[in-house]
C-alpha atoms as a PDB file:
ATOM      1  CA  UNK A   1     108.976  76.884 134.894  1.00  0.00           C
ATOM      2  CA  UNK A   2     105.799  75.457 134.185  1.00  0.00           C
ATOM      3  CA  UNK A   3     102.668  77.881 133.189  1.00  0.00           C
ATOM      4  CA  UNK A   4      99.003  78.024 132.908  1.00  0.00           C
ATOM      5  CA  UNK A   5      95.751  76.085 135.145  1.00  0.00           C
ATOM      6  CA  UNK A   6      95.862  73.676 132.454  1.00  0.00           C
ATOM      7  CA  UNK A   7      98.407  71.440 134.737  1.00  0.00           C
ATOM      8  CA  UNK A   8      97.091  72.665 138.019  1.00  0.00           C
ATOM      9  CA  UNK A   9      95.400  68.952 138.496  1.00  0.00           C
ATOM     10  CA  UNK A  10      99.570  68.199 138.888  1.00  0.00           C
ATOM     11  CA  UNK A  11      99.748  70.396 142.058  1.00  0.00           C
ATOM     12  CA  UNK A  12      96.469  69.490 143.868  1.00  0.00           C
ATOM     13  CA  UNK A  13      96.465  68.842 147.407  1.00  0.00           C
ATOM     14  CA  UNK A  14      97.706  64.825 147.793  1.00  0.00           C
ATOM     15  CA  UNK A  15      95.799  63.169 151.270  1.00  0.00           C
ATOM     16  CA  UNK A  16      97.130  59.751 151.060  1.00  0.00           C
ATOM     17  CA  UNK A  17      99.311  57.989 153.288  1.00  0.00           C
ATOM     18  CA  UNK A  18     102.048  55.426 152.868  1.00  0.00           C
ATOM     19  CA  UNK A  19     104.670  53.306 154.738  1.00  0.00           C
ATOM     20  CA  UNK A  20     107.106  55.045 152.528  1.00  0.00           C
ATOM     21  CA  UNK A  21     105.803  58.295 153.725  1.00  0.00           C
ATOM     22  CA  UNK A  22     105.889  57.425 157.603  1.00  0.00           C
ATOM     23  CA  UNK A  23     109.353  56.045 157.298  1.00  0.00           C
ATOM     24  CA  UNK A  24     110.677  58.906 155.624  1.00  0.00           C
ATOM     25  CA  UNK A  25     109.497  61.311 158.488  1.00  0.00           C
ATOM     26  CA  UNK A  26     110.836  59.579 160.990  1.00  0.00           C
ATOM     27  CA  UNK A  27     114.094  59.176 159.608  1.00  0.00           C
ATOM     28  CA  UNK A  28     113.835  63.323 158.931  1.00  0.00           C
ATOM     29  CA  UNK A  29     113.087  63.507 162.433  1.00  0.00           C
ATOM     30  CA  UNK A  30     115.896  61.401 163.695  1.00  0.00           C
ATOM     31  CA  UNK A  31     117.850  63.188 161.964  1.00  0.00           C
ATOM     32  CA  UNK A  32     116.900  66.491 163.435  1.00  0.00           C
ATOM     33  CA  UNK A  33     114.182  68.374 160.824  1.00  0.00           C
ATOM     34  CA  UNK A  34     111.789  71.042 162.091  1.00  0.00           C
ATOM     35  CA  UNK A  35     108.101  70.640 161.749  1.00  0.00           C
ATOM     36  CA  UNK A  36     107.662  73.532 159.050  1.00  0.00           C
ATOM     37  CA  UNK A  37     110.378  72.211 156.829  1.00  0.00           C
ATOM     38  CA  UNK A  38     108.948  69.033 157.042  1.00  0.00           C
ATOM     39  CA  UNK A  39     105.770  70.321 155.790  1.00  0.00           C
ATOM     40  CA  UNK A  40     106.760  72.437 153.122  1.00  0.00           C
ATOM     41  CA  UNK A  41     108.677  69.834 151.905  1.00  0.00           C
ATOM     42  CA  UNK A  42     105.937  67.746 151.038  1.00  0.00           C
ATOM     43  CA  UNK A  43     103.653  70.833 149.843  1.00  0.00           C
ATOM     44  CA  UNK A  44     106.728  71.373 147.191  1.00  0.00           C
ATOM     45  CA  UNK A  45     106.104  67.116 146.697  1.00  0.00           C
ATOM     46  CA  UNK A  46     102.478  67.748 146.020  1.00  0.00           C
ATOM     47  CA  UNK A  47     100.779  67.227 148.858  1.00  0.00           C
ATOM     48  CA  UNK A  48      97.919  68.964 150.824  1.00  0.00           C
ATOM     49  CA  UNK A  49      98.324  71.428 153.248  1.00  0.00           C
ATOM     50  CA  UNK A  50      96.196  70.391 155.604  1.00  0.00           C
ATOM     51  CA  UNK A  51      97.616  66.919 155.374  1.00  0.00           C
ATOM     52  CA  UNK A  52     100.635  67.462 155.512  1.00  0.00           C
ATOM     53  CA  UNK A  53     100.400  69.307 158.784  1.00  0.00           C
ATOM     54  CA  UNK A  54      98.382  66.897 160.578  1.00  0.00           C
ATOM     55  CA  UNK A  55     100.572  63.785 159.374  1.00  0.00           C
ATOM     56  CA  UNK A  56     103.710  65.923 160.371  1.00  0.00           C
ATOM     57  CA  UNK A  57     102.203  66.220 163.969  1.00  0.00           C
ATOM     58  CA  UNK A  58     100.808  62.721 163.939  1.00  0.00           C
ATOM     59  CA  UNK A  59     104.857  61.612 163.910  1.00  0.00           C
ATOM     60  CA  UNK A  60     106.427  64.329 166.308  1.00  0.00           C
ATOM     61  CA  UNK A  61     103.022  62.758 168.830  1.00  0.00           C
ATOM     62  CA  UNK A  62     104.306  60.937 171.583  1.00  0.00           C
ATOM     63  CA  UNK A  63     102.884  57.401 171.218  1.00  0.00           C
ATOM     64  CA  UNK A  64     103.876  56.729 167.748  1.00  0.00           C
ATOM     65  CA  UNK A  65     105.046  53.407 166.407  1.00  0.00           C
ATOM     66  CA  UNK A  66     108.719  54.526 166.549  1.00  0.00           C
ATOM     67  CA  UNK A  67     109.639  56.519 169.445  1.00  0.00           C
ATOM     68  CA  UNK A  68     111.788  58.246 167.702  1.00  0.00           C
ATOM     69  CA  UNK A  69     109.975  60.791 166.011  1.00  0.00           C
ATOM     70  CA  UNK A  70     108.728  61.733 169.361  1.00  0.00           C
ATOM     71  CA  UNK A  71     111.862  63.080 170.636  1.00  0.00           C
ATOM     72  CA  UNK A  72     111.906  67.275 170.102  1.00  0.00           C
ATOM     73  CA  UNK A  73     114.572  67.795 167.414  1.00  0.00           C
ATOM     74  CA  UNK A  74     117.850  69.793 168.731  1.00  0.00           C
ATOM     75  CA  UNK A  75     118.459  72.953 167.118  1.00  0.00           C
ATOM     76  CA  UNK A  76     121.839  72.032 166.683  1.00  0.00           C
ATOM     77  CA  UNK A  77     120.753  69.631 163.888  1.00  0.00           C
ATOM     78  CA  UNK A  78     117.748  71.802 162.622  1.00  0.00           C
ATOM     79  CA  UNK A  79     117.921  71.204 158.468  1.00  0.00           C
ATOM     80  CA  UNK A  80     116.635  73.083 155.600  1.00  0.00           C
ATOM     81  CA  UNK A  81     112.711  72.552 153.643  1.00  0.00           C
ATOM     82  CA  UNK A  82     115.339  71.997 150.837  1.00  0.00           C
ATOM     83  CA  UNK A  83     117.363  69.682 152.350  1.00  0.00           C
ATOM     84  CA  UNK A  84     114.591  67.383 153.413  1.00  0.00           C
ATOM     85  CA  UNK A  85     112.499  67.663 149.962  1.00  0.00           C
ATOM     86  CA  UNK A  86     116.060  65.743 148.324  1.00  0.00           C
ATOM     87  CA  UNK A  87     114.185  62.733 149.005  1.00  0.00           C
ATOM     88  CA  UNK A  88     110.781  63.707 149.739  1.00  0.00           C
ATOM     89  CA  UNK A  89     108.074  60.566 148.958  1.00  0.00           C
ATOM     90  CA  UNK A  90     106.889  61.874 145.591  1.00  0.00           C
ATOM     91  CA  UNK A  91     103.193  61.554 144.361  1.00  0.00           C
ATOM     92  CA  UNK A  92     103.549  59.990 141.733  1.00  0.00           C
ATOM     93  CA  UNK A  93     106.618  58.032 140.566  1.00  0.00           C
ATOM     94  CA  UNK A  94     107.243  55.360 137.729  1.00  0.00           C
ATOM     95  CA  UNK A  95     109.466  52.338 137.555  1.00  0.00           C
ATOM     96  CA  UNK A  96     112.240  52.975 135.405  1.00  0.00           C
ATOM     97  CA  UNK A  97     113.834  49.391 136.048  1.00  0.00           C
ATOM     98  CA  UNK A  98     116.611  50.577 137.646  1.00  0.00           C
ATOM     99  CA  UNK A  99     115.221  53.310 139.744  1.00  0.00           C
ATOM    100  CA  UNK A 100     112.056  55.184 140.658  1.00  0.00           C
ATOM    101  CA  UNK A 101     111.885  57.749 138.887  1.00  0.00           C
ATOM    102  CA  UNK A 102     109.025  60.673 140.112  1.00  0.00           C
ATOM    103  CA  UNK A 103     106.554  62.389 137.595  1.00  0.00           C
ATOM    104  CA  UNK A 104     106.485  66.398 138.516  1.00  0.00           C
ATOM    105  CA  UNK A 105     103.225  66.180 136.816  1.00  0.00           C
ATOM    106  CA  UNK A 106     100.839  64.455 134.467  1.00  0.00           C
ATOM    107  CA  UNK A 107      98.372  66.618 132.127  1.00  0.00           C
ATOM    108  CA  UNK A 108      95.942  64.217 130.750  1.00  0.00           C
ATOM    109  CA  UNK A 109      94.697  65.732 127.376  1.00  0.00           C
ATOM    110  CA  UNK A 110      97.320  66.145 125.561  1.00  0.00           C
ATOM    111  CA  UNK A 111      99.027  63.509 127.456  1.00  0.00           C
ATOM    112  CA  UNK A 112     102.233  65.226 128.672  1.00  0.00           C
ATOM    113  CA  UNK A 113     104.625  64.103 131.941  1.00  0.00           C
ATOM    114  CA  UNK A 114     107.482  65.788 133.474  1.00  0.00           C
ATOM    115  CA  UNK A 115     110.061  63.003 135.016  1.00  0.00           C
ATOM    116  CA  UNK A 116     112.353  64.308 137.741  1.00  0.00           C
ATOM    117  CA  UNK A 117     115.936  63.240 137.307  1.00  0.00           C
ATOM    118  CA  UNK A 118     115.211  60.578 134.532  1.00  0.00           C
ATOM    119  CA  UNK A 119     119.208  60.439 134.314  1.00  0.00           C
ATOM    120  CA  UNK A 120     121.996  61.578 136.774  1.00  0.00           C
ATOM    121  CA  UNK A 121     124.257  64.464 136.339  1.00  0.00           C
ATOM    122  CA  UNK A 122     126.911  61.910 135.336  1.00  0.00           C
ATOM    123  CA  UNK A 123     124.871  60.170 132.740  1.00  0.00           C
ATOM    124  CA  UNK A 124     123.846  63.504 131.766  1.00  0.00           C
ATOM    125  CA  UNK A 125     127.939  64.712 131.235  1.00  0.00           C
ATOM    126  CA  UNK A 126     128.553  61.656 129.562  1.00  0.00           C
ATOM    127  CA  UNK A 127     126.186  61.403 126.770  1.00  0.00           C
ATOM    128  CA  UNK A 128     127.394  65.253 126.300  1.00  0.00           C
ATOM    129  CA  UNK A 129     131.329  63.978 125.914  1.00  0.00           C
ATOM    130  CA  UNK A 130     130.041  61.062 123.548  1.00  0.00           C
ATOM    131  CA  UNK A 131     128.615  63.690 121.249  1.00  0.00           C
ATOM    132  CA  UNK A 132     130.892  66.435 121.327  1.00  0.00           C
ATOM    133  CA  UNK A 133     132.961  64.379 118.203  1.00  0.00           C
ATOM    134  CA  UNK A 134     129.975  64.063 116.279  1.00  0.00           C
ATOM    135  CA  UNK A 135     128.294  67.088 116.596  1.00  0.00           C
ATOM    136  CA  UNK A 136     126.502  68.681 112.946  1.00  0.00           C
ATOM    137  CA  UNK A 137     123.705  70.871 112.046  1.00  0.00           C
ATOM    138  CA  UNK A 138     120.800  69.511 112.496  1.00  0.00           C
ATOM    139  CA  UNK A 139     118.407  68.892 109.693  1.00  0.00           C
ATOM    140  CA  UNK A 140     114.644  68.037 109.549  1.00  0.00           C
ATOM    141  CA  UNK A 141     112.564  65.895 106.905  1.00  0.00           C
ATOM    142  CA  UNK A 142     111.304  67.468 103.995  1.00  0.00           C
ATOM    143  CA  UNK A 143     107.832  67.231 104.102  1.00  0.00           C
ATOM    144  CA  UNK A 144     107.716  66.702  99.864  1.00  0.00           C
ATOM    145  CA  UNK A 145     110.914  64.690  99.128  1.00  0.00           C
ATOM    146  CA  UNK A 146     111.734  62.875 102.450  1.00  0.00           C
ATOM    147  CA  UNK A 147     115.459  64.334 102.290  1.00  0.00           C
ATOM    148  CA  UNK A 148     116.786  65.789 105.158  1.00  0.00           C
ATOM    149  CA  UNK A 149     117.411  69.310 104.962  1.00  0.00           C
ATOM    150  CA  UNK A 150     118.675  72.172 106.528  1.00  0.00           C
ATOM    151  CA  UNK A 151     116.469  74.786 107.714  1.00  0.00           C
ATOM    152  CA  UNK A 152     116.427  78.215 109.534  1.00  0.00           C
ATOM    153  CA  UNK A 153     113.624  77.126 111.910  1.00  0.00           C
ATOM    154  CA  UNK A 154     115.524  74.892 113.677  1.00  0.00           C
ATOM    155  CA  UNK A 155     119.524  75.755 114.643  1.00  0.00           C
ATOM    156  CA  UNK A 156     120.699  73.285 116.848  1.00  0.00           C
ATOM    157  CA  UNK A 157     123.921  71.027 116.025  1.00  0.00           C
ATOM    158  CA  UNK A 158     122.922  67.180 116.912  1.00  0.00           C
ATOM    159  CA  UNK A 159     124.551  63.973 116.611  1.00  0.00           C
ATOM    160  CA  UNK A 160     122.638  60.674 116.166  1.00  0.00           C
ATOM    161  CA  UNK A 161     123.483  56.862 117.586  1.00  0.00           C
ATOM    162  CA  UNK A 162     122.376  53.741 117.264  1.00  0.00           C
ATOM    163  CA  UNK A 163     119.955  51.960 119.287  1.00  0.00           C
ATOM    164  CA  UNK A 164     122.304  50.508 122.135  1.00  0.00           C
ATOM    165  CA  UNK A 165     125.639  51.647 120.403  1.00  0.00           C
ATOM    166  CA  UNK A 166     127.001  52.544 123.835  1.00  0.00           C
ATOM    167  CA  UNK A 167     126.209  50.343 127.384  1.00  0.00           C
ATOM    168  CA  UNK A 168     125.174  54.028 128.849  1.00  0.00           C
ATOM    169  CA  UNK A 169     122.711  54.181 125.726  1.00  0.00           C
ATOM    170  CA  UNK A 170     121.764  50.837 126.116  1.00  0.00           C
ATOM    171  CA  UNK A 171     121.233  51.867 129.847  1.00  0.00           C
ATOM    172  CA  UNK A 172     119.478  54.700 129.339  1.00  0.00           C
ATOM    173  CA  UNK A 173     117.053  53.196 126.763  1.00  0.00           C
ATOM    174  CA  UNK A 174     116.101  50.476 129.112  1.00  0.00           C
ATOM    175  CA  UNK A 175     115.276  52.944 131.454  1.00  0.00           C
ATOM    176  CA  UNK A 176     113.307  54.973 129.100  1.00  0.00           C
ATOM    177  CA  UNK A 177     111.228  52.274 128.118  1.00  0.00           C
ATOM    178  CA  UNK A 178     110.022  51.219 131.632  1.00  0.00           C
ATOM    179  CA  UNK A 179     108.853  54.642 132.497  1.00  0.00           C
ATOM    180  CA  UNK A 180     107.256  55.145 128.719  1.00  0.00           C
ATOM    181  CA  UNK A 181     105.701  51.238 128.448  1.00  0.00           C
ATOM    182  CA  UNK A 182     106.925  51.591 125.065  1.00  0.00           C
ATOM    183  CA  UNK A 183     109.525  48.710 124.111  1.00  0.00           C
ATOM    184  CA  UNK A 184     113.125  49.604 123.551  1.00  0.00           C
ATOM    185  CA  UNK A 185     112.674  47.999 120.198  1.00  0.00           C
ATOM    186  CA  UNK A 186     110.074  51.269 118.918  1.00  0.00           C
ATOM    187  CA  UNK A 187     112.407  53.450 119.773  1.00  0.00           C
ATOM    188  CA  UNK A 188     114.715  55.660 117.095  1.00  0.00           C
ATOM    189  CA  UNK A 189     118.135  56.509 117.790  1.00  0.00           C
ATOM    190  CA  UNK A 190     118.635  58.424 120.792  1.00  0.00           C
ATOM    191  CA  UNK A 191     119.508  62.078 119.657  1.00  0.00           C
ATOM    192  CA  UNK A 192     121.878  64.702 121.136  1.00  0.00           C
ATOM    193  CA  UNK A 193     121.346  68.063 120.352  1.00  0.00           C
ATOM    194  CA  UNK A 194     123.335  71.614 121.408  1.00  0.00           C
ATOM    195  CA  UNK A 195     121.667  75.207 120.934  1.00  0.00           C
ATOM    196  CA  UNK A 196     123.653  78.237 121.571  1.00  0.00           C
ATOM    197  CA  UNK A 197     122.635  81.270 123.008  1.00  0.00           C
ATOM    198  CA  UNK A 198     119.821  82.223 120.099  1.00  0.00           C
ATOM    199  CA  UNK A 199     119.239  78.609 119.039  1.00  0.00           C
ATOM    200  CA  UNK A 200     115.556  77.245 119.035  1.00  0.00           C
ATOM    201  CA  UNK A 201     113.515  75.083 117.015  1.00  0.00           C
ATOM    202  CA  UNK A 202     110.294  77.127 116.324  1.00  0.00           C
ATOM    203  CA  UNK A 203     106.795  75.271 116.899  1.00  0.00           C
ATOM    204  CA  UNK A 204     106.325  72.266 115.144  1.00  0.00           C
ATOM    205  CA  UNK A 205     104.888  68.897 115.453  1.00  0.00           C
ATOM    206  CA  UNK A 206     107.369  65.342 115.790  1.00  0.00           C
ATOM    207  CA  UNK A 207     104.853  63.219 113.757  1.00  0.00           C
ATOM    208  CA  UNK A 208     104.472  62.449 110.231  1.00  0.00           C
ATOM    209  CA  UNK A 209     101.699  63.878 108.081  1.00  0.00           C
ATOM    210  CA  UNK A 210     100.727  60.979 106.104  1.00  0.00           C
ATOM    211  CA  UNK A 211      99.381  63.142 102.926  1.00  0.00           C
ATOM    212  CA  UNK A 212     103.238  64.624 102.465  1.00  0.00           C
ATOM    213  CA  UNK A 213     104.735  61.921 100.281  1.00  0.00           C
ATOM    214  CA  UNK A 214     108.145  62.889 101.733  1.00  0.00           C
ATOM    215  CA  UNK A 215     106.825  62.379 105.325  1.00  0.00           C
ATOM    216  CA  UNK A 216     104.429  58.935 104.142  1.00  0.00           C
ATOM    217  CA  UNK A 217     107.951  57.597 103.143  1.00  0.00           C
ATOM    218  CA  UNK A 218     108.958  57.787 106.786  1.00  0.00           C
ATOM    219  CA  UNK A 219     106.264  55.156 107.974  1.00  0.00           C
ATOM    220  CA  UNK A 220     107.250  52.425 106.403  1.00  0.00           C
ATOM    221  CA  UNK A 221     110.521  51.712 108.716  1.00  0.00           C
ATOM    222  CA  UNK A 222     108.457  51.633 112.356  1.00  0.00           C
ATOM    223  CA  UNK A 223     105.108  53.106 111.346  1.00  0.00           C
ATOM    224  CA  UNK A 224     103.998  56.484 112.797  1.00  0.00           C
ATOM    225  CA  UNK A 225     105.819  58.171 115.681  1.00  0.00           C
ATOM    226  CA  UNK A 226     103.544  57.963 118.914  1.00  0.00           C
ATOM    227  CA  UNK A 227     105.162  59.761 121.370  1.00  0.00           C
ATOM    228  CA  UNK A 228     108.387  61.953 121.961  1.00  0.00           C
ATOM    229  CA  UNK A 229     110.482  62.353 124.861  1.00  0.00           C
ATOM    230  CA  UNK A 230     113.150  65.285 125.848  1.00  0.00           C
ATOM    231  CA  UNK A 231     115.989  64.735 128.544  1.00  0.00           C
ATOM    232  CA  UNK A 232     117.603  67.747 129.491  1.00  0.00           C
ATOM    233  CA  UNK A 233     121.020  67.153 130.014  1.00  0.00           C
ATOM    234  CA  UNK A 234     122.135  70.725 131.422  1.00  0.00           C
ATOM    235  CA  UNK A 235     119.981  73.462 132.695  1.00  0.00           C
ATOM    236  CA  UNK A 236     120.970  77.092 130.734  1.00  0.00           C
ATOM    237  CA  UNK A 237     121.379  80.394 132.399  1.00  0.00           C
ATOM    238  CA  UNK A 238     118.502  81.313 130.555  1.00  0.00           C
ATOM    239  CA  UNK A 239     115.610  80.104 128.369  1.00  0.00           C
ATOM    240  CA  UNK A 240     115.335  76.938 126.670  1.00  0.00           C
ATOM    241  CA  UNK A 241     111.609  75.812 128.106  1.00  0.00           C
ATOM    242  CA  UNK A 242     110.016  73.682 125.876  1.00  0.00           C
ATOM    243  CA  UNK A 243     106.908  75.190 124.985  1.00  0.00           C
ATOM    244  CA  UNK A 244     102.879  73.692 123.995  1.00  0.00           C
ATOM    245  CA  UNK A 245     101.570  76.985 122.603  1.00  0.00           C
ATOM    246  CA  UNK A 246      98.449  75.368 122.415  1.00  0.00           C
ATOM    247  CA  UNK A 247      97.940  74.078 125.771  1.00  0.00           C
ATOM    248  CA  UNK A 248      99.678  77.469 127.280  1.00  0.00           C
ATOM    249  CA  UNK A 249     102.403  75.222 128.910  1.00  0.00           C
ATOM    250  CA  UNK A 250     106.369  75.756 129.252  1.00  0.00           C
ATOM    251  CA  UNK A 251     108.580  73.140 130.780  1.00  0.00           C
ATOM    252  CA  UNK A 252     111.791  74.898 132.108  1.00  0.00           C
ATOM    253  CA  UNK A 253     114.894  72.463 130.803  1.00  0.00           C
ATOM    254  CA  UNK A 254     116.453  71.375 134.345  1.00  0.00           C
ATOM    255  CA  UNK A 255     119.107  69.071 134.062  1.00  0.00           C
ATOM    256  CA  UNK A 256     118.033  65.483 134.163  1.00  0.00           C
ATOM    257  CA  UNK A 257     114.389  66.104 133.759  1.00  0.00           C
ATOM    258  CA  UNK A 258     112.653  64.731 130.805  1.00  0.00           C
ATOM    259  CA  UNK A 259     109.537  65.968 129.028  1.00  0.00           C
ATOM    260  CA  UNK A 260     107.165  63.321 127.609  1.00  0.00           C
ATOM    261  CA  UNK A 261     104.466  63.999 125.311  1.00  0.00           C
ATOM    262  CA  UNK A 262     102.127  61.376 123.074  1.00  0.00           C
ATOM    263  CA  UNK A 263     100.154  62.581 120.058  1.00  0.00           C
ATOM    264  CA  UNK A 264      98.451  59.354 118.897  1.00  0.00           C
ATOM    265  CA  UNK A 265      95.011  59.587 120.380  1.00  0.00           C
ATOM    266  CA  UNK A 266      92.955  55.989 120.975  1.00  0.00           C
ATOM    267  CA  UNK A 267      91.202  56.365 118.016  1.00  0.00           C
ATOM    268  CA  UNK A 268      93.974  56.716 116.084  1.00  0.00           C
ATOM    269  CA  UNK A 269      93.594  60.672 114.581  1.00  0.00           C
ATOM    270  CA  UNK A 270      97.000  62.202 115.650  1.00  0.00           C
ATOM    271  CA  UNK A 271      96.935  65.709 119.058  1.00  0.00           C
ATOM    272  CA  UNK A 272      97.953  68.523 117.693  1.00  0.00           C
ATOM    273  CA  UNK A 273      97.721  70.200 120.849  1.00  0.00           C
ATOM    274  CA  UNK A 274     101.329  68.167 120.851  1.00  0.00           C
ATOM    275  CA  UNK A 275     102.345  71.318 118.367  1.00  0.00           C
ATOM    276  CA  UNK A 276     106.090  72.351 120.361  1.00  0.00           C
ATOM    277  CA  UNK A 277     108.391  74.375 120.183  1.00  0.00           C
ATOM    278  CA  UNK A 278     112.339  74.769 121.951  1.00  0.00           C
ATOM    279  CA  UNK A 279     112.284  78.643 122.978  1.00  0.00           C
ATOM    280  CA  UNK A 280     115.487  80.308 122.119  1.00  0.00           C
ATOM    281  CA  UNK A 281     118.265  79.867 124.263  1.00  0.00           C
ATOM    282  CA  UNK A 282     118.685  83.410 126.176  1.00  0.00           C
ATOM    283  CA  UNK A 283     122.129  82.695 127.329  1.00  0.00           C
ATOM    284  CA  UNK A 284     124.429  79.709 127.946  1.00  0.00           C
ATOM    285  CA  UNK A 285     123.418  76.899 126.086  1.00  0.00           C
ATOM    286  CA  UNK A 286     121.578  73.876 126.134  1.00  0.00           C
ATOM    287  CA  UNK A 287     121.543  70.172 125.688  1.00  0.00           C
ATOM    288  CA  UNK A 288     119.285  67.954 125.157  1.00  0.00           C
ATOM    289  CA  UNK A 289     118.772  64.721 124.432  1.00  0.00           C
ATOM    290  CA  UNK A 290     115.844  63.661 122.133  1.00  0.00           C
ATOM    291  CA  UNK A 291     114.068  60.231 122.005  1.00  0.00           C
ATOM    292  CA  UNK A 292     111.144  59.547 119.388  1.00  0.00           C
ATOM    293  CA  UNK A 293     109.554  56.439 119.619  1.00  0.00           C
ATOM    294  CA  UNK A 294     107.049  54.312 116.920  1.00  0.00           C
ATOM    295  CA  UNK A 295     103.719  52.460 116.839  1.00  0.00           C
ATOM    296  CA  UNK A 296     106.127  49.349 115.475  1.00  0.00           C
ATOM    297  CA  UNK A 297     109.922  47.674 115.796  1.00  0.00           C
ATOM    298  CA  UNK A 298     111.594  51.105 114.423  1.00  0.00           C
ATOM    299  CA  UNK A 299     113.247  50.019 110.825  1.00  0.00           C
ATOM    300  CA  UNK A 300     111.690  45.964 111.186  1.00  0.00           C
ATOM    301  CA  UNK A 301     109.589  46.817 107.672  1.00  0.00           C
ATOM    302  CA  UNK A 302     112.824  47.947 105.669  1.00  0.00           C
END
């Protein structure tokens, strides 16, 4: 679920057209889709309503380029609004390398993005399996020391890999750097993490406070973290949003669907708007897997 006017710019009315969008109603209409679930498919994508009505019309119109579309489509093979928004043209979409992968939405200050699907359900299952065998409670930096400790704020069990350890992490990385623009190279280990029903991490921020010598210690293997992104890898049966208490924004964890967020502003002060938190897991659990990347080559100044 995602809250609040603060990402409303996300769901305004799109009025654009594109060969990508023309081709992909006619094929709907080949293939037998009404009018209205044509249309609210491409509401759910982001697009006007208005729009989408008229460009709907525009390809049922006899006289379009493919004749096709002109043909009435047979109730027989009348589909589902949910059925045709499976591949809906989205908005706005990034290159992940391998893929396109679409961006729910963008807020611009702080500078968050939701990515649709940013790994299948079988990547998903499989960095879950290549944890399981690792799995440990998961500690956080002391702010004073720099030692990792365990604390009651945050009660998930995670297990940490190397950069590339595994060709699905190595995969995966790849991936996340296209849609990021961050290099592969800035990146920290890719983290797995489990909460059971109850778990959460309670608000904090992913950056290091520079005037904690225990945190200062942290910069000199990559520099300051920049940005920090989430992959859901399950969705629970019940809570588990990822929450910006500041901004009034909660990002439901759907399987697949990665959260972005950057804190380092252009002139280099650090958001704390960026202040998160993992709500507590109502029921089920959840998985997630956490990426944090760096200003630098993580570890090149050791």
């Amino acid at each position: 679920m995602i809250r609040e006017a603060s990402v409303a710019g996300s769901r305004a009315g799109y009025t654009e057209s594109s060969p990508e969008l023309e081709q992909w109603l006619a094929r709907h209409i080949a293939q037998g889709f009404a009018a209205d679930a044509l249309v609210l498919s491409m509401l759910r994508s982001g697009y006007d309503d208005a729009f989408a009505r008229q460009a709907v019309a525009a390809a049922f119109a006899p006289g379009a380029d493919d004749p096709t579309p002109a043909q009435p489509a047979r109730p027989a093979r009348a589909r589902s609004a949910s059925a045709a928004a499976a591949d809906a043209p989205a908005v706005y979409a990034a290159d992940g390398g391998d893929r396109q992968v679409p961006i729910l939405f963008r807020l611009a200050s702080p500078q968050v993005r939701l990515f649709q699907q940013l790994l299948t359900d079988d990547e998903c299952d499989a960095l879950v399996a290549l944890s399981r065998g690792r799995l440990a409670r998961s500690p956080v930096v002391n702010p004073d020391t720099g030692d990792e400790n365990l604390i009651d704020a945050r009660t998930s069990m995670g297990a940490m890999f190397q950069v590339a350890e595994h060709a699905l992490i190595g995969r995966i990385e790849a991936r996340i750097a296209a849609v990021t623009g961050v290099p592969a190279e800035h990146g920290e280990g890719l983290q797995i993490l489990n909460y059971k029903p109850g778990g959460e991490y309670q608000p904090h921020f992913d950056y290091f406070n520079p005037q904690r010598p225990g945190e200062a210690r942290q910069l000199s293997v990559g520099g300051q973290r920049i940005a920090t992104l989430v992959i859901y890898l399950n969705t629970p049966e019940a809570g588990g949003a990822t929450a910006f208490p500041r901004v009034g924004l909660e990002v439901a964890p759907v399987k697949g669907n990665a959260v972005y967020f950057s804190y380092l502003l252009p002139d280099g002060t650090l958001d704390d708007r960026t202040l998160h938190a993992g709500l507590p897991v109502a029921s089920g659990e959840k998985w997630i897997a956490t990426k944090w990347l760096r200003e630098r080559p993580y570890r090149s100044e050791r």
